[in-house]
Protein backbone atom coordinates (compact mmCIF):
# COMPACT_ATOMS: atom_id res chain seq x y z
CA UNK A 1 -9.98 -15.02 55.30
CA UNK A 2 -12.11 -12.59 55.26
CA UNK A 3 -10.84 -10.41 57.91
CA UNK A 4 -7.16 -10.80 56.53
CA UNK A 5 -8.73 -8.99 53.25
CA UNK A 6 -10.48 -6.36 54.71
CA UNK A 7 -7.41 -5.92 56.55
CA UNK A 8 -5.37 -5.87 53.26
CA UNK A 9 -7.81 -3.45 51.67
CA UNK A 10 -7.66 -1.48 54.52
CA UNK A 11 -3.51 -1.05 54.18
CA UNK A 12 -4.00 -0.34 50.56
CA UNK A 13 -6.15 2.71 51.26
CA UNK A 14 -4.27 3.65 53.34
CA UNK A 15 -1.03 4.41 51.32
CA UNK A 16 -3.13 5.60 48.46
CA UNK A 17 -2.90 2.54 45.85
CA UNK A 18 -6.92 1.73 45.82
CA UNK A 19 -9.31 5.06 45.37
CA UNK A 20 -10.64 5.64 48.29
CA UNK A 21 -12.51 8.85 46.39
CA UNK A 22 -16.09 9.36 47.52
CA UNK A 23 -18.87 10.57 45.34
CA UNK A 24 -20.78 14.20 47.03
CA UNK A 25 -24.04 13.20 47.93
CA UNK A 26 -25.58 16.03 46.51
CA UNK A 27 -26.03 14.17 43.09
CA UNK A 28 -27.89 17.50 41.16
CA UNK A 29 -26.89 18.75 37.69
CA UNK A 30 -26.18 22.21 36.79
CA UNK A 31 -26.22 22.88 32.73
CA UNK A 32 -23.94 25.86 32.01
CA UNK A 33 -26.36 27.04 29.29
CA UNK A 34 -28.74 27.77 31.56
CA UNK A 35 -26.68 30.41 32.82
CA UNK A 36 -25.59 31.82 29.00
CA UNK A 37 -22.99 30.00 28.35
CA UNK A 38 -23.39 29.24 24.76
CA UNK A 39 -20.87 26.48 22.65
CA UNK A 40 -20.16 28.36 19.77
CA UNK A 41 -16.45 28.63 19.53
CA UNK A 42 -16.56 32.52 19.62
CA UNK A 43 -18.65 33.46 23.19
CA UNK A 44 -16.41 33.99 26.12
CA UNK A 45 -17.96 31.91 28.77
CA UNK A 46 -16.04 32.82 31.71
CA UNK A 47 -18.61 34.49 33.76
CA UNK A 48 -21.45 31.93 32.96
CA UNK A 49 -19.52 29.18 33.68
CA UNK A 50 -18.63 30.53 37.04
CA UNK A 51 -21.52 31.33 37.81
CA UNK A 52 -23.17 28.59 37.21
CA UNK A 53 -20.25 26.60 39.56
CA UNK A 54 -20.96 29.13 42.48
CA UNK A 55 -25.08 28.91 42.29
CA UNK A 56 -24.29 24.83 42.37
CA UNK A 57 -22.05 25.09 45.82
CA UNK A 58 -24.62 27.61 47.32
CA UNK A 59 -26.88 25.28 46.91
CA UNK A 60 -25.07 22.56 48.41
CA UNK A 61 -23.22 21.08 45.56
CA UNK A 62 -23.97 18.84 42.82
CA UNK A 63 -22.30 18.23 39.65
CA UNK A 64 -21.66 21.39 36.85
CA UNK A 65 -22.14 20.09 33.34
CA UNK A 66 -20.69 21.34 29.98
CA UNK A 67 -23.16 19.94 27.35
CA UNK A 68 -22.52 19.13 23.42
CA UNK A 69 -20.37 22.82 22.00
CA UNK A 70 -17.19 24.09 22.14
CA UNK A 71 -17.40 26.64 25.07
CA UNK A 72 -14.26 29.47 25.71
CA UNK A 73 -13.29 30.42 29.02
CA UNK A 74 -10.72 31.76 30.94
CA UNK A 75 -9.94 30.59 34.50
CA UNK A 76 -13.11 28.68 36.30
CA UNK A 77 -12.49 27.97 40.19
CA UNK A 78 -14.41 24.91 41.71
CA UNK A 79 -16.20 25.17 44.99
CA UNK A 80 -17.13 22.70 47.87
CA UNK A 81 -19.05 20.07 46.62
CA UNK A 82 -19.22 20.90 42.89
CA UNK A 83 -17.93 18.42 40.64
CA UNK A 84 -17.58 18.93 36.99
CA UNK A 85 -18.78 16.68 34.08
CA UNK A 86 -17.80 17.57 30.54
CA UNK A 87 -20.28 15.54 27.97
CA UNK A 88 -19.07 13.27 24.98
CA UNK A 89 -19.34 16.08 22.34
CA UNK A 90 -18.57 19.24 24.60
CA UNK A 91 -15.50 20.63 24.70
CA UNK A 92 -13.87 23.58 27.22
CA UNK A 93 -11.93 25.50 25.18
CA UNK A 94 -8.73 28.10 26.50
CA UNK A 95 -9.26 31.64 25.78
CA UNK A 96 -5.86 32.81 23.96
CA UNK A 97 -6.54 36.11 26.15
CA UNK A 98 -4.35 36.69 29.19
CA UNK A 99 -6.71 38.64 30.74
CA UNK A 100 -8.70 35.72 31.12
CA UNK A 101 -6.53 33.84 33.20
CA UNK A 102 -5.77 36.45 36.74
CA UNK A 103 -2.58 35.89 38.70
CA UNK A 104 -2.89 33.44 42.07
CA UNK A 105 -0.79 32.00 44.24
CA UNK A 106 0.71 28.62 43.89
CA UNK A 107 4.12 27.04 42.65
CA UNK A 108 5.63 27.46 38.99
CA UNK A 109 8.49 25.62 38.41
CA UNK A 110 9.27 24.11 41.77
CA UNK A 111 9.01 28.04 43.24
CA UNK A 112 6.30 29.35 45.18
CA UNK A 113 4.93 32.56 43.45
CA UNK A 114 2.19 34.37 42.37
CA UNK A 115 1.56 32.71 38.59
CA UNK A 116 -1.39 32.91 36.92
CA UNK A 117 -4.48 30.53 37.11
CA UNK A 118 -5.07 27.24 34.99
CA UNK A 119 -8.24 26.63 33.06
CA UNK A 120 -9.99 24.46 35.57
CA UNK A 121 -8.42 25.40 38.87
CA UNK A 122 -9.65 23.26 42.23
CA UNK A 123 -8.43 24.72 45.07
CA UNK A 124 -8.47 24.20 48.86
CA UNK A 125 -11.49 21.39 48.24
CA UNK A 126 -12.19 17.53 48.64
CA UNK A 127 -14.04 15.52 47.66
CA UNK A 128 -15.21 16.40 44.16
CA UNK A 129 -14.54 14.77 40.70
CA UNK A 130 -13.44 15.91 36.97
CA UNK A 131 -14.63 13.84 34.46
CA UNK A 132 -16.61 12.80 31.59
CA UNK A 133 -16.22 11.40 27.95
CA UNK A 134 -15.74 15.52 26.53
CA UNK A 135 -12.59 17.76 26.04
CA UNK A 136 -10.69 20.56 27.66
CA UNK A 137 -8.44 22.21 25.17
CA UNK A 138 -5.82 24.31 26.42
CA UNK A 139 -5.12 26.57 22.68
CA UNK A 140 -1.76 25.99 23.30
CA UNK A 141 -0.61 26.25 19.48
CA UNK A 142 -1.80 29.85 19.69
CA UNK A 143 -0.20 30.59 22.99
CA UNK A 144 3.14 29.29 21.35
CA UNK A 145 2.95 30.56 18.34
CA UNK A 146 2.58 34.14 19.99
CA UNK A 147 5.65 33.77 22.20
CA UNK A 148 7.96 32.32 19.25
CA UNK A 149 6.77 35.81 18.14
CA UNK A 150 7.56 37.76 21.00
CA UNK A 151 10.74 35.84 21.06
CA UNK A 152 11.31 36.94 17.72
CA UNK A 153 11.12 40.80 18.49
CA UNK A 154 13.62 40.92 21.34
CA UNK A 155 17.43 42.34 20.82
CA UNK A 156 19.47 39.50 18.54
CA UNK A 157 15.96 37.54 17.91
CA UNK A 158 15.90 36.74 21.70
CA UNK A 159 18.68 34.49 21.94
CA UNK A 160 18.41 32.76 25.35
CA UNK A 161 15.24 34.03 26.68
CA UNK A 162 12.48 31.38 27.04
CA UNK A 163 8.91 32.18 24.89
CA UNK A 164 7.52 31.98 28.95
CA UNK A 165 9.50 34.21 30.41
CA UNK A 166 7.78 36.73 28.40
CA UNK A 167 4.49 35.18 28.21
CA UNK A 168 3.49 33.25 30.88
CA UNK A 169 1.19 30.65 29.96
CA UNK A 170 -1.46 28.66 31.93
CA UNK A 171 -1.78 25.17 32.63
CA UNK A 172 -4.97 23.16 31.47
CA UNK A 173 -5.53 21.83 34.75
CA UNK A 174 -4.39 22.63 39.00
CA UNK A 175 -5.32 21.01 42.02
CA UNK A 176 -3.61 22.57 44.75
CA UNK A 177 -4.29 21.33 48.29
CA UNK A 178 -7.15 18.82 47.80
CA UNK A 179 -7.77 15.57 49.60
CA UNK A 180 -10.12 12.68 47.77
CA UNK A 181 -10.20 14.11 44.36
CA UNK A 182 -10.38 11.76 41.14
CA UNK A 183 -10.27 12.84 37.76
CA UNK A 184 -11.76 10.68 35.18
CA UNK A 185 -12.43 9.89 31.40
CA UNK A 186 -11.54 13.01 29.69
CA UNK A 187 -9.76 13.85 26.94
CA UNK A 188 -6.90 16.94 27.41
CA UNK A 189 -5.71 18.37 24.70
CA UNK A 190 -2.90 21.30 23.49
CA UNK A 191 -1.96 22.98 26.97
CA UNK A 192 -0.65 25.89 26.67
CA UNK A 193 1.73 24.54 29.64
CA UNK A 194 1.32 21.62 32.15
CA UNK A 195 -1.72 19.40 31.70
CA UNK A 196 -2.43 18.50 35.25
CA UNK A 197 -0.74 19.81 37.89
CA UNK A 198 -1.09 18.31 41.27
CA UNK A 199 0.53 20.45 44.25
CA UNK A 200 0.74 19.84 48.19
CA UNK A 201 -2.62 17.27 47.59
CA UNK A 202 -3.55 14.05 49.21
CA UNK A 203 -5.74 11.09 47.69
CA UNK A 204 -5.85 12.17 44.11
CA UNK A 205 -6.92 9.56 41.51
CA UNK A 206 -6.44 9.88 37.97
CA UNK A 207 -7.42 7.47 35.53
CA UNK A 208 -8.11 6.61 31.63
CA UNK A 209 -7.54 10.08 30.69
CA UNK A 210 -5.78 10.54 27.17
CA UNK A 211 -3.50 13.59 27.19
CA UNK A 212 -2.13 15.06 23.74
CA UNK A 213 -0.24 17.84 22.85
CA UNK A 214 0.98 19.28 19.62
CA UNK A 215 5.36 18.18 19.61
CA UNK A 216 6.09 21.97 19.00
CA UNK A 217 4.25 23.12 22.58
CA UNK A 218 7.29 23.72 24.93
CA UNK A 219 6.65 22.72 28.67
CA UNK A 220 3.46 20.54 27.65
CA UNK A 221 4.38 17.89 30.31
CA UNK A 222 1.07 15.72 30.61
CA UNK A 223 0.82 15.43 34.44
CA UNK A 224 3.32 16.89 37.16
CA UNK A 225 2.68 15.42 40.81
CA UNK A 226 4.54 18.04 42.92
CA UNK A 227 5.03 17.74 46.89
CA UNK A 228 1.71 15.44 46.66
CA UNK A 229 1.10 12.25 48.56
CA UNK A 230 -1.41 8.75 47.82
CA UNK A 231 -1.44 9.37 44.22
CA UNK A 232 -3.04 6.95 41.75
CA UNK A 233 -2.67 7.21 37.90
CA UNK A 234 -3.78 4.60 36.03
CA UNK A 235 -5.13 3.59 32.63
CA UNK A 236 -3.92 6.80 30.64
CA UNK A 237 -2.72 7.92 26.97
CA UNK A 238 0.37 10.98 27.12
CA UNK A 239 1.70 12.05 23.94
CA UNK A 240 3.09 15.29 24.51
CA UNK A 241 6.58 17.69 23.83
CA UNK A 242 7.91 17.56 27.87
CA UNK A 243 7.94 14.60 30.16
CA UNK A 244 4.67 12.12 30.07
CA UNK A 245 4.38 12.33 33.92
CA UNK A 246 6.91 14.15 35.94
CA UNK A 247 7.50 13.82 39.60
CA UNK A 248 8.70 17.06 41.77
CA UNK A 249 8.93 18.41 45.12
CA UNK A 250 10.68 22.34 44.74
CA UNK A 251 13.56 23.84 43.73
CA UNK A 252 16.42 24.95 45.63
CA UNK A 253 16.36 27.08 48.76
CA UNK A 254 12.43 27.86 48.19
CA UNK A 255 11.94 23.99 47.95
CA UNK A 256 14.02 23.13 51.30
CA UNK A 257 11.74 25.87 52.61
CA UNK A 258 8.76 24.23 51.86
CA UNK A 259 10.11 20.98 52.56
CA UNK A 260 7.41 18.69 51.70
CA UNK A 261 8.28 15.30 49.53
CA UNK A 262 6.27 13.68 46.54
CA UNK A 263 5.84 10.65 48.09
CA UNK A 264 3.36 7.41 47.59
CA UNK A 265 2.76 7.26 44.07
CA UNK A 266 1.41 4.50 41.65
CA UNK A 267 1.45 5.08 38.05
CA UNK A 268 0.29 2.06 36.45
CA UNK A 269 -1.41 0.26 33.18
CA UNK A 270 -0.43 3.19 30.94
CA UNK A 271 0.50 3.94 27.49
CA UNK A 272 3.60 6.92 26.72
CA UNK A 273 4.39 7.89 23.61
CA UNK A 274 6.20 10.36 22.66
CA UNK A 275 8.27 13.05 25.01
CA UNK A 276 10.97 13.91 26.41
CA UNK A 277 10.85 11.37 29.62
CA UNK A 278 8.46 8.46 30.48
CA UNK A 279 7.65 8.71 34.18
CA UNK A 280 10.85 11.30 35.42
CA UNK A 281 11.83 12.38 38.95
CA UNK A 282 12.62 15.72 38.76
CA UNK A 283 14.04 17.86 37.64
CA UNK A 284 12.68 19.77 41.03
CA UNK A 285 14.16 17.08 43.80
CA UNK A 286 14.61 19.38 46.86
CA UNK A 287 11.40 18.21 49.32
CA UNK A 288 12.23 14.54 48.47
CA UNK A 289 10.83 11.66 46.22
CA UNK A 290 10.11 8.66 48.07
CA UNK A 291 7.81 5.56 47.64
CA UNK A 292 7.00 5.36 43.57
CA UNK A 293 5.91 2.46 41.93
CA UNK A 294 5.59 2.43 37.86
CA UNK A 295 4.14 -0.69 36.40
CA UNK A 296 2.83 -2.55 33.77
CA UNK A 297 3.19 0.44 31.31
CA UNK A 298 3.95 0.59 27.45
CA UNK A 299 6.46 3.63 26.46
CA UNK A 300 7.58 4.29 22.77
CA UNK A 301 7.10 6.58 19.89
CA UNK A 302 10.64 7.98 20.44
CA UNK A 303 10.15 9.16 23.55
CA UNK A 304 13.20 10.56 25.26
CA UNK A 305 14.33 8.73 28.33
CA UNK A 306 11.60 6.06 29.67
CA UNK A 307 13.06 5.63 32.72
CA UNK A 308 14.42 8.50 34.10
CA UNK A 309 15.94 10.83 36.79
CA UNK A 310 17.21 14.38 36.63
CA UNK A 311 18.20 17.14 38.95
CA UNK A 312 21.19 19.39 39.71
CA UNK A 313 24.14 20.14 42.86
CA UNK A 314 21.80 23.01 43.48
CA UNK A 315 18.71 21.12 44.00
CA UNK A 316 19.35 18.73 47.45
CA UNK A 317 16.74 16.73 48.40
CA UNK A 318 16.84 12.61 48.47
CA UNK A 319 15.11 10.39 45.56
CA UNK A 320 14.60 6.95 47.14
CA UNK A 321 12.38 3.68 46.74
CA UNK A 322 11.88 4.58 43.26
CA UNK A 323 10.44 1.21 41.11
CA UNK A 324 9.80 0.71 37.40
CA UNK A 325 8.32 -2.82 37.16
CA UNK A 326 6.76 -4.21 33.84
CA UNK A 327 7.49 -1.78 31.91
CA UNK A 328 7.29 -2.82 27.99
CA UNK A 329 10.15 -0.20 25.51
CA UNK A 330 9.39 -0.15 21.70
CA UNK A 331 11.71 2.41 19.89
CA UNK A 332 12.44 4.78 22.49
CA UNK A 333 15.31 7.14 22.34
CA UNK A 334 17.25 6.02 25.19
CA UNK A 335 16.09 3.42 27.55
CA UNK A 336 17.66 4.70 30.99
CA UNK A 337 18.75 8.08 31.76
CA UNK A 338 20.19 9.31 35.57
CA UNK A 339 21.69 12.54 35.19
CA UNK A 340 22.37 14.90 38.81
CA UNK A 341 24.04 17.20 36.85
CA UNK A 342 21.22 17.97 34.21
CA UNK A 343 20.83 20.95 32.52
CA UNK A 344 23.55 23.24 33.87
CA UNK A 345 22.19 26.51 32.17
CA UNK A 346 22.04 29.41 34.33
CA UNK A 347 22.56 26.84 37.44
CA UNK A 348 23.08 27.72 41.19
CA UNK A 349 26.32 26.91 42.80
CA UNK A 350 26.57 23.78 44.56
CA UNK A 351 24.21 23.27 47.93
CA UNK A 352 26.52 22.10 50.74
CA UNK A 353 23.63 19.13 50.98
CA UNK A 354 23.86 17.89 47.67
CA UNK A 355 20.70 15.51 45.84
CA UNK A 356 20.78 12.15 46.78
CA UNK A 357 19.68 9.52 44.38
CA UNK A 358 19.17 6.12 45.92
CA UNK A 359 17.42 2.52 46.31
CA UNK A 360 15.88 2.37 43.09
CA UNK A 361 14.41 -1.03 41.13
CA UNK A 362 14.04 -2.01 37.79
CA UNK A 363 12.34 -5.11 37.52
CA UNK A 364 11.47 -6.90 33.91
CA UNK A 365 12.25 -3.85 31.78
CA UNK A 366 12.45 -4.97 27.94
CA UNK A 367 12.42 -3.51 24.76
CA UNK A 368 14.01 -2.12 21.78
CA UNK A 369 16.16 1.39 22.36
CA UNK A 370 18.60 3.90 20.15
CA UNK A 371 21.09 3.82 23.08
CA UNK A 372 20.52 1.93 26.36
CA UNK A 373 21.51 5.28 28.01
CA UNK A 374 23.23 6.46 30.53
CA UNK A 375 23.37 7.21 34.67
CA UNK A 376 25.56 9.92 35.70
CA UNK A 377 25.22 10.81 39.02
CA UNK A 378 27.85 13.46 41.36
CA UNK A 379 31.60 12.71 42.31
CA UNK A 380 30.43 14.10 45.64
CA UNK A 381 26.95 12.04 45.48
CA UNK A 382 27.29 9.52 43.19
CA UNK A 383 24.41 7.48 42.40
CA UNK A 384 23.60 4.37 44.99
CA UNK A 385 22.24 1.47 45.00
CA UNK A 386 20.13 0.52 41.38
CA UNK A 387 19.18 -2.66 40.95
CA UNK A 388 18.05 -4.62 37.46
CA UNK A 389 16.31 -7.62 37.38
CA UNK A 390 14.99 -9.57 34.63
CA UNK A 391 15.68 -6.84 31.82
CA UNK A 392 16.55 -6.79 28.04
CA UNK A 393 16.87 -4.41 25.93
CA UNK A 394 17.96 -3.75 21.89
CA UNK A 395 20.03 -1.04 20.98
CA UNK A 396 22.58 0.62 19.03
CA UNK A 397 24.63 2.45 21.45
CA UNK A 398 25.51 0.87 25.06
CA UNK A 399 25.11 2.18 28.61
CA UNK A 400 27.85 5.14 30.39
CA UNK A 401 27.77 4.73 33.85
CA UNK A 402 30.12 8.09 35.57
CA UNK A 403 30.03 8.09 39.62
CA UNK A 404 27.48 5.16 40.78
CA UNK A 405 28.01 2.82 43.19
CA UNK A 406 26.16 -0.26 44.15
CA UNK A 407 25.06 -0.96 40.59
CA UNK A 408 23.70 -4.88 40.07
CA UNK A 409 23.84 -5.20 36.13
CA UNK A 410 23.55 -8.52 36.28
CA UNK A 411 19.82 -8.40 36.05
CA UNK A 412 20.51 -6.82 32.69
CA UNK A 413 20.84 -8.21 29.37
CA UNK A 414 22.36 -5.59 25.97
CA UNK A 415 21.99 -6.96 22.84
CA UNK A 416 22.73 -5.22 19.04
CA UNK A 417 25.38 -2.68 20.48
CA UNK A 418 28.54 -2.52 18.16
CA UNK A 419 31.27 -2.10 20.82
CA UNK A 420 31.17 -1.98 24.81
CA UNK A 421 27.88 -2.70 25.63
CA UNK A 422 28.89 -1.27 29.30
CA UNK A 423 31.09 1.50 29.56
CA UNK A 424 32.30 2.99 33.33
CA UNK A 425 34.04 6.35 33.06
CA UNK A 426 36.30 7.95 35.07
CA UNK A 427 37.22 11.38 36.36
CA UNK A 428 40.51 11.26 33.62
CA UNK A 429 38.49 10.91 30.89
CA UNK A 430 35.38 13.32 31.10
């Protein structure tokens, strides 16, 4: 028995759904205010806080602590060994300069660029942890505020033109190729974009975080796994104005380029409230999304679209082995929503290889809904093979299904909708 559970645990580390995240041995603490950094709300910290994070990995790592204050910074960069703990009462504040935050390069958008830095930025490391009971608060109701402004001043009030086009704003937190990295306990609050960005990283474990962001931040998705493998989230709060947790791999012919899938993902035990998706795939499909479990997860508060899937004919790429499990609704928007052909503004023609959206399990999904939604995939690529088992759910408004095949609805029970409950479109009548 015993060697058919080491065995077992063995497996499980090995696709990434136990934490197989080491602590550094180098166990010493390195207090930011002994290197100036004073929480006052006004001092920029920047330089103290880095330094104090470069004098801990030349001496051979240890852990970088932000004490009781609220402390501004721009951009801080982790080194080898340094992990950073942010106390109960200590918060790391955004600076609302852009100055503060230089330009690197990494991925915005499903595009690799140069963009400018997060907050807390760990790159190229392993590893190392993020946590604490403290906060890290992006300012992002300033940094919106400012580009509704700058919207505001452009020819015709800046119709069309997104507040980040002309601002870019920086996410709270990026780790961008690590291995064995957890992040732990905090509380992130009001990016000014993304709240934790994971990109081309391996072993990553993120747990009992809560994640909040003012409803009028655009873009303030909680976490965004992107072309990152063995990922564990577990145990965390999202109430934010994008999706809760999105899942990506690049965009178009700078994704195929890169060509490296989000695969191997748990996301489990945790609480969405409101946004504008649960757990998505997308809308960036075109490395691939393979191997996702979500389970055992409450989602309500109006959010958007629980359950769902998004990308465009531009986009390629295959979503497959996708499975929501246990998943508990309470007065969500929709309660399903597939759509290949999502957004079309300022779109891409076609790709010859178009996004494939297949194999994908929803097992004991229940709950009460506005609409039970709808799963629209391509005439070309139409949606294959979804499979419901064991679900219920409330609503007002039934469930459009346009260019899916393969679909087992017997698994799923509609209840309170005035009319079809089911409706299948055709080409004639779009």
């Amino acid at each position: 028995m015993k060697k058919i559970l080491t065995l077992m645990s063995v497996a499980l580390i090995a696709i990434g759904l136990t934490s197989s995240v080491p602590n550094p041995v180098a166990k010493k603490q390195f207090l930011i205010t002994e290197f100036g950094a004073k929480g006052d709300s006004s001092t920029l910290n920047t330089n103290a806080i880095q330094t104090c994070i470069d004098k801990c990995g030349s001496a051979g790592g240890g852990t970088v602590v932000i004490p009781n204050g609220v402390f501004i910074s721009g951009s801080v960069f982790l080194k080898k060994n340094v992990n950073l703990l942010i106390e109960k009462d200590g918060k790391l504040k955004g600076s609302t300069n852009p100055a503060d935050y230089p330009k690197i390069s990494t991925r915005w958008e499903g595009i690799e660029q140069v963009w400018v830095a997060a907050l807390v930025n760990a790159i190229d490391l392993s590893n190392i942890e993020i946590s604490g009971e403290g906060t890290i608060d992006g300012s992002g109701d300033v940094w919106t505020e400012r580009g509704i402004q700058l919207v505001k001043q452009q020819p015709e009030g800046g119709a069309h033109i997104s507040p980040t086009a002309l601002l870019p704003r920086p996410r709270l937190m990026s780790i961008q190729n690590c291995k064995h990295l957890k992040i732990e306990g905090l509380k992130l609050l009001n990016q000014a974009s993304w709240g934790v960005f994971v990109l081309y990283s391996t072993d990553v474990d993120i747990a009992n975080l809560k994640i909040t962001a003012n409803h009028g931040i655009p873009s303030s998705d909680g976490i965004d796994i992107d072309s990152s493998n063995k990922i564990h989230i577990k145990g965390t709060f999202i109430d934010v104005n994008d999706d809760c947790i999105s899942i990506k791999s690049g965009k178009d012919e700078d994704g195929w380029r890169v060509n490296r899938p989000a695969e191997d993902i748990l996301i489990e035990k945790c609480h969405l409230a409101y946004g504008h998706g649960g757990v998505a795939m997308g809308s960036e499909t075109s490395g691939g999304i393979r191997n996702v479990e979500i389970r055992d997860c409450l989602i309500d508060s109006q959010n958007w679209a629980p359950i769902r899937f998004k990308t465009q004919p531009s986009r390629g790429g295959v979503v497959e082995n996708i499975t929501y499990r246990n998943i508990k609704l309470n007065n969500t928007r929709k309660a399903f929503e597939f759509d290949m052909a999502w957004r079309m503004i300022d779109s891409k023609p076609a790709t010859k290889a178009l996004p494939i959206v297949r194999n994908v399990k929803i097992i004991n999904v229940s709950g009460t809904a506005n609409a039970v939604g709808n799963m629209s995939g391509l005439e070309a690529s139409p949606i294959q093979g979804v499979q419901f088992k064991n679900c219920s759910i409330e609503a007002r408004k039934g469930f459009t299904i346009k260019y899916a095949n393969n679909v087992d609805l017997t698994g799923l029970t509609i209840m309170g909708v005035k009319g079809p409950a089911v409706i299948r479109k055709k080409v004639a009548e779009d």
